[in-house]
C-alpha atoms as a PDB file:
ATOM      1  CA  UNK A   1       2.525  10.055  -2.383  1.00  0.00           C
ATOM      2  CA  UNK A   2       1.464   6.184  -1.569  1.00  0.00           C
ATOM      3  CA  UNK A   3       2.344   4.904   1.581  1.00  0.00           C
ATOM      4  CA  UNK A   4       5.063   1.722   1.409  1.00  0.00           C
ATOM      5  CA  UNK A   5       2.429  -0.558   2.705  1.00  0.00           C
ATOM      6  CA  UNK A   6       0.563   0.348  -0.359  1.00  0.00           C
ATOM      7  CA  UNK A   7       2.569   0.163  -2.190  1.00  0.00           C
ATOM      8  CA  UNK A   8       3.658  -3.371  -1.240  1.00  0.00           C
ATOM      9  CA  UNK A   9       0.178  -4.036  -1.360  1.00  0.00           C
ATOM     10  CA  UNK A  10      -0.821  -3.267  -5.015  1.00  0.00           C
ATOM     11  CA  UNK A  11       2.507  -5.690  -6.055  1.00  0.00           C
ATOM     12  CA  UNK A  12       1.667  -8.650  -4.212  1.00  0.00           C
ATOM     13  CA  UNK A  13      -1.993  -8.640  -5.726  1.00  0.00           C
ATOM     14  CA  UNK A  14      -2.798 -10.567  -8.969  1.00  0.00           C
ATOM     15  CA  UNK A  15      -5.690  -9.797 -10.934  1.00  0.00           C
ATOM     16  CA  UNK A  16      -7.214 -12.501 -13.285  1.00  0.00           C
ATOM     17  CA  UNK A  17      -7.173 -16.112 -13.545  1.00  0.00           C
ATOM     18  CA  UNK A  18      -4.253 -15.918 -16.133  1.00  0.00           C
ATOM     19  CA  UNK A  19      -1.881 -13.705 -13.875  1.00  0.00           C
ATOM     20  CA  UNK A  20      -3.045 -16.290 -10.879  1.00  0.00           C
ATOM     21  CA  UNK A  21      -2.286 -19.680 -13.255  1.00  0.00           C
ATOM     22  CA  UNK A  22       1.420 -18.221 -14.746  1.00  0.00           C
ATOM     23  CA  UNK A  23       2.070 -17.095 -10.885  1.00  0.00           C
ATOM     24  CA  UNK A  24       1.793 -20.764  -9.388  1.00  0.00           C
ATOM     25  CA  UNK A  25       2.527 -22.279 -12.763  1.00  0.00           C
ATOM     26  CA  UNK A  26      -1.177 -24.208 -13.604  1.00  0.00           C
ATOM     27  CA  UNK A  27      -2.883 -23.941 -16.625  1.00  0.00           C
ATOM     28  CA  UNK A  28      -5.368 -21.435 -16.896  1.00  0.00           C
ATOM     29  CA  UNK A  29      -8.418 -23.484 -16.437  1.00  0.00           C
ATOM     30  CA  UNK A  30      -7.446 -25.711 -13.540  1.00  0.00           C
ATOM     31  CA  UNK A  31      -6.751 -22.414 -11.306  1.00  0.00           C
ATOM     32  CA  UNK A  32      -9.645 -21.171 -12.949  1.00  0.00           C
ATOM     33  CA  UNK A  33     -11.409 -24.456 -11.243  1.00  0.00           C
ATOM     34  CA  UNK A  34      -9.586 -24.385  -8.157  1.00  0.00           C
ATOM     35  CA  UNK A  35     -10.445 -20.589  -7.542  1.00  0.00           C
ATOM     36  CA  UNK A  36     -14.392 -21.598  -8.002  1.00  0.00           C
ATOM     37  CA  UNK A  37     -13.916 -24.908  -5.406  1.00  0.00           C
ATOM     38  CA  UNK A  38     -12.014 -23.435  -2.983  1.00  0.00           C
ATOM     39  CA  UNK A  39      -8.706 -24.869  -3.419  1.00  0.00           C
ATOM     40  CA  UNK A  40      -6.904 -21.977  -4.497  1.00  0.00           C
ATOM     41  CA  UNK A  41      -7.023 -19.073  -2.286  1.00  0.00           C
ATOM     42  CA  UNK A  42      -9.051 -15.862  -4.135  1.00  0.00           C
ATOM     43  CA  UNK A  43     -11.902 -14.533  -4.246  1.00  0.00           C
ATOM     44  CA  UNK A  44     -13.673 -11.947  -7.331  1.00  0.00           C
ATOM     45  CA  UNK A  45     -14.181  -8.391  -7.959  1.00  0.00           C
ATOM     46  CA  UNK A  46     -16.538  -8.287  -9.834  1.00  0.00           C
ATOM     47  CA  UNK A  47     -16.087 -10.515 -12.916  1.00  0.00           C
ATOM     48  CA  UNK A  48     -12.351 -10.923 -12.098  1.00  0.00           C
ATOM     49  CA  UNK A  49     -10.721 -13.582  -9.770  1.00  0.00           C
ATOM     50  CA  UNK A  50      -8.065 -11.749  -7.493  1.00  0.00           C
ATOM     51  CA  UNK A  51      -5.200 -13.415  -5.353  1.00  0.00           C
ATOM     52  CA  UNK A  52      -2.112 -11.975  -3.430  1.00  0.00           C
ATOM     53  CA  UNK A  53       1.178 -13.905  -3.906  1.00  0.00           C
ATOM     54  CA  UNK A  54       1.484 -13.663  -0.165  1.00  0.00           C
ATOM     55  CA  UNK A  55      -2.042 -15.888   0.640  1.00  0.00           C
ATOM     56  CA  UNK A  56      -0.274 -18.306  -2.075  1.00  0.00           C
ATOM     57  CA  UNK A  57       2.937 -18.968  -0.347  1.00  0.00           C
ATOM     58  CA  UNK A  58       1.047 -19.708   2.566  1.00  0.00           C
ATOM     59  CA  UNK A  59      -0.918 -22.016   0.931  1.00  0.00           C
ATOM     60  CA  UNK A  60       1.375 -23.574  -1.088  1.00  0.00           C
ATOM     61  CA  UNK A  61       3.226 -23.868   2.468  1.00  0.00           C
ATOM     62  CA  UNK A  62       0.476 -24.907   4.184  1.00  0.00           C
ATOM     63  CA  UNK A  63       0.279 -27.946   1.791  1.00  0.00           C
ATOM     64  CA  UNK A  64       3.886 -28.874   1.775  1.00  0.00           C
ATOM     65  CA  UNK A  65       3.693 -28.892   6.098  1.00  0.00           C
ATOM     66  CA  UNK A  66       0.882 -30.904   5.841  1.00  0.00           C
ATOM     67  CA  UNK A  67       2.239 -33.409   2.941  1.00  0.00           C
ATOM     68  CA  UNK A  68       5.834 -33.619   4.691  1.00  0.00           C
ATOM     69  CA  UNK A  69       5.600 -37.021   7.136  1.00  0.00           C
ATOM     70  CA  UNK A  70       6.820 -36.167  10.745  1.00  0.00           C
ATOM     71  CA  UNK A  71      10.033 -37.370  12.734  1.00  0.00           C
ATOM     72  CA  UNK A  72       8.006 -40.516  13.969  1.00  0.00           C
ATOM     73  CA  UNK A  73       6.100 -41.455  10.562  1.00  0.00           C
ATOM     74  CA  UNK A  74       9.392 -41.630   8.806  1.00  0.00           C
ATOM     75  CA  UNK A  75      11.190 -44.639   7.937  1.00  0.00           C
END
């Protein structure tokens, strides 16, 4: 019997640039690019590109923080 964690695991993985693109909602080929540059967060097995949906919250996260102006920029 698989463990929870494992479980929890194998559905936050994506497999595939085309399970990666409908996930954050990019055309195929512009994840496919952003997986190959480093903008995406991924990496391959093998021939396949592979993601989590939890290391693309953060980084879709990361970017908002970062975008968002502070208390003292605002005005």
């Amino acid at each position: 019997m698989a463990d929870q964690s494992e479980e929890n695991l194998a559905s936050d993985v994506l497999r595939g640039c085309a399970s990666i693109a409908a996930y954050v909602g990019l055309p195929e080929r512009r994840t496919f690019t952003g997986l190959q540059e480093g903008w995406l967060p991924g990496w391959k097995e093998g021939h396949l590109w592979v993601s989590t949906r939890s290391r693309l919250n953060h980084h879709y996260r990361e970017a908002n923080n970062r975008q968002q102006p502070s208390e003292n920029q605002r005005v």
